[in-house]
PDB file of N, CA and C in Angstrom:
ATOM      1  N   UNK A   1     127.489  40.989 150.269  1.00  0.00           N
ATOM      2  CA  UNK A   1     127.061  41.531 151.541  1.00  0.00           C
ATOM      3  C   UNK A   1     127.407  43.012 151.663  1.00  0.00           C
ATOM      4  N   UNK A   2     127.434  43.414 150.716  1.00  0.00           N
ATOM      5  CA  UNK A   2     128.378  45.107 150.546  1.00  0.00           C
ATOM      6  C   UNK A   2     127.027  45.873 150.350  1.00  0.00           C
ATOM      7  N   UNK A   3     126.787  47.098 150.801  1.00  0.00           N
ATOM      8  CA  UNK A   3     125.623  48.211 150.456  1.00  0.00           C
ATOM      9  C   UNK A   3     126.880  49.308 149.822  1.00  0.00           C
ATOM     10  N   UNK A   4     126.798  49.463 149.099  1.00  0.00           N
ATOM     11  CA  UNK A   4     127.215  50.560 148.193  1.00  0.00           C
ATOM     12  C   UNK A   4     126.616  52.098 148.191  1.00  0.00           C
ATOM     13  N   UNK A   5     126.261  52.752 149.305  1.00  0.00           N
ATOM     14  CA  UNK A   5     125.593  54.014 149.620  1.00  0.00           C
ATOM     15  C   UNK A   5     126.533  54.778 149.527  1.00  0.00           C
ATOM     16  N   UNK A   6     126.279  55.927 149.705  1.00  0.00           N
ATOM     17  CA  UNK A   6     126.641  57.233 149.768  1.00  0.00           C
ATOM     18  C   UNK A   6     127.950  57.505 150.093  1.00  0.00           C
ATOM     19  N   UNK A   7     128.681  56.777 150.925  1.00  0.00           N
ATOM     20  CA  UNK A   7     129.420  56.758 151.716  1.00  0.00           C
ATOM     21  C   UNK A   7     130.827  56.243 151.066  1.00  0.00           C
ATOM     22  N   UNK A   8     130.028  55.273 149.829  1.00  0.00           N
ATOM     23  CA  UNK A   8     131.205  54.778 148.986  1.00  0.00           C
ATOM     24  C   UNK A   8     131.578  55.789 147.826  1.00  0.00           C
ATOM     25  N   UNK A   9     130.386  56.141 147.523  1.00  0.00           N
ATOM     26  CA  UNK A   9     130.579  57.492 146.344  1.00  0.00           C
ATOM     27  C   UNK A   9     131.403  58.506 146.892  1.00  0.00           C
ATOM     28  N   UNK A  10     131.078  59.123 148.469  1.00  0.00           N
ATOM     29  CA  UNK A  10     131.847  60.162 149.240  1.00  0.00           C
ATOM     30  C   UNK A  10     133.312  60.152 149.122  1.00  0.00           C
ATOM     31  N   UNK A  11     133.813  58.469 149.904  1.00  0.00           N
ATOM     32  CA  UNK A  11     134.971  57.994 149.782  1.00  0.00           C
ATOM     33  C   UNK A  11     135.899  58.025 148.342  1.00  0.00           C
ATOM     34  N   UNK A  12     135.237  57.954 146.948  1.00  0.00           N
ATOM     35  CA  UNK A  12     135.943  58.185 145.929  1.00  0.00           C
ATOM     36  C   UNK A  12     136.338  59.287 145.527  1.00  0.00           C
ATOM     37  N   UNK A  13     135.167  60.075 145.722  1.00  0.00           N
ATOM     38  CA  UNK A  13     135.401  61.499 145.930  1.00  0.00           C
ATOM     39  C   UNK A  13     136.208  62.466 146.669  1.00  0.00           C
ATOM     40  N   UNK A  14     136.053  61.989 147.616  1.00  0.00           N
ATOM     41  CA  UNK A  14     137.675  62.697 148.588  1.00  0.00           C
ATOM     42  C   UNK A  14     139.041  61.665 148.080  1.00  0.00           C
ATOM     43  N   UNK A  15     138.906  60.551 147.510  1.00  0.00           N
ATOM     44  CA  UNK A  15     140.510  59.949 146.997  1.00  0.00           C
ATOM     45  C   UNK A  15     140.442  61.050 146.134  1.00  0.00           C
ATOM     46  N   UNK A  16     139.318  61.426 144.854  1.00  0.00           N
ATOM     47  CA  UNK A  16     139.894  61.958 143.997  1.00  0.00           C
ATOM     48  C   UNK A  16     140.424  63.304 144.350  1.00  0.00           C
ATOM     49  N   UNK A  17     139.719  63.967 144.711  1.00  0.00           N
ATOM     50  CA  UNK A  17     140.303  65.522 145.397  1.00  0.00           C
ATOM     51  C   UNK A  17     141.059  65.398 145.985  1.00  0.00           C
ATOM     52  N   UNK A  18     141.810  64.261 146.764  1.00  0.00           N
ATOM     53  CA  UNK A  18     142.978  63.907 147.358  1.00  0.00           C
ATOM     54  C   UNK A  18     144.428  63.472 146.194  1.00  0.00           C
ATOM     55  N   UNK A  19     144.044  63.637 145.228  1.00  0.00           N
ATOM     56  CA  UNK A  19     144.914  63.733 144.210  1.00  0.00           C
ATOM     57  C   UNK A  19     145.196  61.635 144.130  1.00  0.00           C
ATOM     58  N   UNK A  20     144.387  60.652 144.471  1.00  0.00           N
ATOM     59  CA  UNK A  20     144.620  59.313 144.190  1.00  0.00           C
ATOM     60  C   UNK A  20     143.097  58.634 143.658  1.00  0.00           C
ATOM     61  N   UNK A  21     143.526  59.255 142.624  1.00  0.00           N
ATOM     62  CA  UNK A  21     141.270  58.883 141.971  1.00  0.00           C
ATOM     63  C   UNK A  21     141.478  57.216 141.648  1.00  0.00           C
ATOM     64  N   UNK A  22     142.433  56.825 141.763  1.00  0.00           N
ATOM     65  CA  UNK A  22     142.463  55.053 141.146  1.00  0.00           C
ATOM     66  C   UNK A  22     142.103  54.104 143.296  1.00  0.00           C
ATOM     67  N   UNK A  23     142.357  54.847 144.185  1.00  0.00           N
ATOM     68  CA  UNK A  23     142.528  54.243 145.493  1.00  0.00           C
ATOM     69  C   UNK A  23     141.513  53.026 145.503  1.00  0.00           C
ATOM     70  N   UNK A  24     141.817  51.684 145.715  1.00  0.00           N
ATOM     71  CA  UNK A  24     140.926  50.925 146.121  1.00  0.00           C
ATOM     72  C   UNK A  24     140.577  51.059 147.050  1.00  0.00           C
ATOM     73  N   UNK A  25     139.359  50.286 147.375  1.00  0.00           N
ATOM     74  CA  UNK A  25     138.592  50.569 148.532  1.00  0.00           C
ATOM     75  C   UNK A  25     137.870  49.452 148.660  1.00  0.00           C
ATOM     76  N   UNK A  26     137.737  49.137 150.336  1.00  0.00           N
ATOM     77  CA  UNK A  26     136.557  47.904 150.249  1.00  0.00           C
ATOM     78  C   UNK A  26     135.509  48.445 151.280  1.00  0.00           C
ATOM     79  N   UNK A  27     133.639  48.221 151.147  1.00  0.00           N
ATOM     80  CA  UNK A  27     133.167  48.531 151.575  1.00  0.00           C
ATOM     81  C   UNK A  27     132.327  47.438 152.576  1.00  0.00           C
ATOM     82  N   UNK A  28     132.308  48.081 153.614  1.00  0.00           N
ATOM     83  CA  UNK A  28     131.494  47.269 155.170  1.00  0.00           C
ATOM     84  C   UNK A  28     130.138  48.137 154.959  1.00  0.00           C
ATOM     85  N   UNK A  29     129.421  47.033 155.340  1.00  0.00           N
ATOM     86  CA  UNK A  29     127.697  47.190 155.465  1.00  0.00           C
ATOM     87  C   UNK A  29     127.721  48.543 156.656  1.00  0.00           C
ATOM     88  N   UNK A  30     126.938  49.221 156.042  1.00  0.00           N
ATOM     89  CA  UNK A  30     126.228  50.458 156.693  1.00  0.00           C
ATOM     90  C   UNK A  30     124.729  50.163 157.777  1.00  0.00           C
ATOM     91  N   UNK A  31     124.985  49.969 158.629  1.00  0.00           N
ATOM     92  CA  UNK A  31     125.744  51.098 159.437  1.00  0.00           C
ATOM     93  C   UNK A  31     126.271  50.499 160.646  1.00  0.00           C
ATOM     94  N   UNK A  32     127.362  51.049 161.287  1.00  0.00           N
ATOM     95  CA  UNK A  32     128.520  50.550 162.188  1.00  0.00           C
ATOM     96  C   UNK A  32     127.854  50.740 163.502  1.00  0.00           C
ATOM     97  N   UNK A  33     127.704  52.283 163.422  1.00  0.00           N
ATOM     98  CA  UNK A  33     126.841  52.662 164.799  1.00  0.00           C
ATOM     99  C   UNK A  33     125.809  52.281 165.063  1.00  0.00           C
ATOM    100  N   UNK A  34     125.693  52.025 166.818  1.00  0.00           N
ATOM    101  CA  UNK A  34     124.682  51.615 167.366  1.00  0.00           C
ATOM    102  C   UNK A  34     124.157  50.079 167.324  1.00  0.00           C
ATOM    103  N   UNK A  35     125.386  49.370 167.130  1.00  0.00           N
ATOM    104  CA  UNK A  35     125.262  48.033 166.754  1.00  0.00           C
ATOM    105  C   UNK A  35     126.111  47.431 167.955  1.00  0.00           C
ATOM    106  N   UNK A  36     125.996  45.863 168.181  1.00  0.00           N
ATOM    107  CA  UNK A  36     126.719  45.354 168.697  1.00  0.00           C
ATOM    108  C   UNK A  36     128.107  44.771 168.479  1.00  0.00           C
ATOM    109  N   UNK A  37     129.115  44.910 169.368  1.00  0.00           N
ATOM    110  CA  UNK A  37     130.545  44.724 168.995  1.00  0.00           C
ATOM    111  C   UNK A  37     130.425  43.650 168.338  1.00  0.00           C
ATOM    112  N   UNK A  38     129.802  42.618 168.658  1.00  0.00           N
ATOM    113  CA  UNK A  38     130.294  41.313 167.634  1.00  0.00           C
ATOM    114  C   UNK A  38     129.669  41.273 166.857  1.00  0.00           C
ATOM    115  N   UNK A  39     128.826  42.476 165.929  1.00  0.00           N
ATOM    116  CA  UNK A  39     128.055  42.567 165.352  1.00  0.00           C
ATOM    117  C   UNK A  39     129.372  43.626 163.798  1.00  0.00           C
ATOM    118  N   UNK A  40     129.904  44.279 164.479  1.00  0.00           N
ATOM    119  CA  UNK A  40     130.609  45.275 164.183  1.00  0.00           C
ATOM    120  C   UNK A  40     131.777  44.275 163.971  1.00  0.00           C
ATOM    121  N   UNK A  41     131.939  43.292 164.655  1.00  0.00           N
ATOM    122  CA  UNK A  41     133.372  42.304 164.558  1.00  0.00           C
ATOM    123  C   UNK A  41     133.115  41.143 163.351  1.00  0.00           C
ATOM    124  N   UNK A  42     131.972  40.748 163.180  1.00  0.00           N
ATOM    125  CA  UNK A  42     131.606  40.304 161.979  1.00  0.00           C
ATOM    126  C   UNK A  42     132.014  40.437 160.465  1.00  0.00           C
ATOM    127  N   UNK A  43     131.352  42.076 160.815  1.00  0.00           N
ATOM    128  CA  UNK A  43     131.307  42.754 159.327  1.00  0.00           C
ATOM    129  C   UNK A  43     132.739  42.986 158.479  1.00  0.00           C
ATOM    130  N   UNK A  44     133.837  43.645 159.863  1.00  0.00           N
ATOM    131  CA  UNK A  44     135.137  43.373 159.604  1.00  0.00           C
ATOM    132  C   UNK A  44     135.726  42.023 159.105  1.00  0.00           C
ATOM    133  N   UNK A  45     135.443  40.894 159.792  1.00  0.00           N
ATOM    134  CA  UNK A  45     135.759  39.260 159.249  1.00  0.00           C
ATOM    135  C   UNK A  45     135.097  39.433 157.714  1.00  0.00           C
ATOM    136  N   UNK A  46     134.100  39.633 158.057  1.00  0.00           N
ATOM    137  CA  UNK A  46     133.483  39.773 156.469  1.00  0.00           C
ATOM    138  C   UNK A  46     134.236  40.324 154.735  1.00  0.00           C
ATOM    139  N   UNK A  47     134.602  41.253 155.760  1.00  0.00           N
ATOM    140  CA  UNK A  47     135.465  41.938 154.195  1.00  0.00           C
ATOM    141  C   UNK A  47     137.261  41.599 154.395  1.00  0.00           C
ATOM    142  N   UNK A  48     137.690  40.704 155.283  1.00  0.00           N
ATOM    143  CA  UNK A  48     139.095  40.402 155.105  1.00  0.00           C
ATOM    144  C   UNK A  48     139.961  39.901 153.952  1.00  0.00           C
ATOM    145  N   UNK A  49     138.861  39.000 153.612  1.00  0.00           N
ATOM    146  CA  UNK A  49     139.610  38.744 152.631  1.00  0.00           C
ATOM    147  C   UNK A  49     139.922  39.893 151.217  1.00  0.00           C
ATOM    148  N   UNK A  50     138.725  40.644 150.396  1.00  0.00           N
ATOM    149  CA  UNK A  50     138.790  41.492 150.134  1.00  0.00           C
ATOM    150  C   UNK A  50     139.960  42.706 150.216  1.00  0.00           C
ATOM    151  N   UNK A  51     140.430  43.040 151.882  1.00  0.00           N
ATOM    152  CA  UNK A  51     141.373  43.882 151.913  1.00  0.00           C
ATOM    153  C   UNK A  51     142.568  43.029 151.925  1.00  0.00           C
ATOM    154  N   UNK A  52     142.918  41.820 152.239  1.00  0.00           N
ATOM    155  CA  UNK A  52     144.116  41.241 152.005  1.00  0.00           C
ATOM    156  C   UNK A  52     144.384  40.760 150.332  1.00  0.00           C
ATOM    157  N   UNK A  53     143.203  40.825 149.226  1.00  0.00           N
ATOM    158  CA  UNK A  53     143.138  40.718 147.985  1.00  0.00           C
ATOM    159  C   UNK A  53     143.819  42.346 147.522  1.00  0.00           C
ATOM    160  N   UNK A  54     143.378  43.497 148.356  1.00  0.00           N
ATOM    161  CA  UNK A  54     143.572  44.582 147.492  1.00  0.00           C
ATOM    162  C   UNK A  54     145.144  44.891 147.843  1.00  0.00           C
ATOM    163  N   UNK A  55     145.794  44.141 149.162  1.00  0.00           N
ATOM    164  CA  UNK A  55     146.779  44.574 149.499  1.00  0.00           C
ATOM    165  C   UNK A  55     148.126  43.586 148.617  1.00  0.00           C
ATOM    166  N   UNK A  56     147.318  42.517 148.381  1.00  0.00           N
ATOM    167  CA  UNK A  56     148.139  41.789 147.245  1.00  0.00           C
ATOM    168  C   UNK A  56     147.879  41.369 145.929  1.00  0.00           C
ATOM    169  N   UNK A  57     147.747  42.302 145.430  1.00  0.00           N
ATOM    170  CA  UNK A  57     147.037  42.348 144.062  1.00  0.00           C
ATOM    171  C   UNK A  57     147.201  43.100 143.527  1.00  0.00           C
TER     172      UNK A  57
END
């Protein structure tokens, strides 16, 4: 359920110029804005597990 746009390439790109080019990252469907909260509350449920994988792993 992940779109992998621009936004994810951007994000690696500022870790790397941020001096942490290895930073995991998990990506939420594009786009946030202009959507409905439980629409937006979803997408978050969506990738939990994911960030509780990267935080223990």
């Amino acid at each position: 359920m992940t779109t992998r746009g621009g936004f994810h390439h951007l994000t690696l790109e500022c870790a790397a110029a941020l001096g942490v080019p290895d930073a995991r990252v998990v990506v939420v469907d594009h786009p946030l804005g202009g959507i409905e909260p439980d629409a937006v509350l979803a997408r978050a449920w969506s990738v939990t597990e994911d960030v509780l994988r990267l935080w223990t792993t």
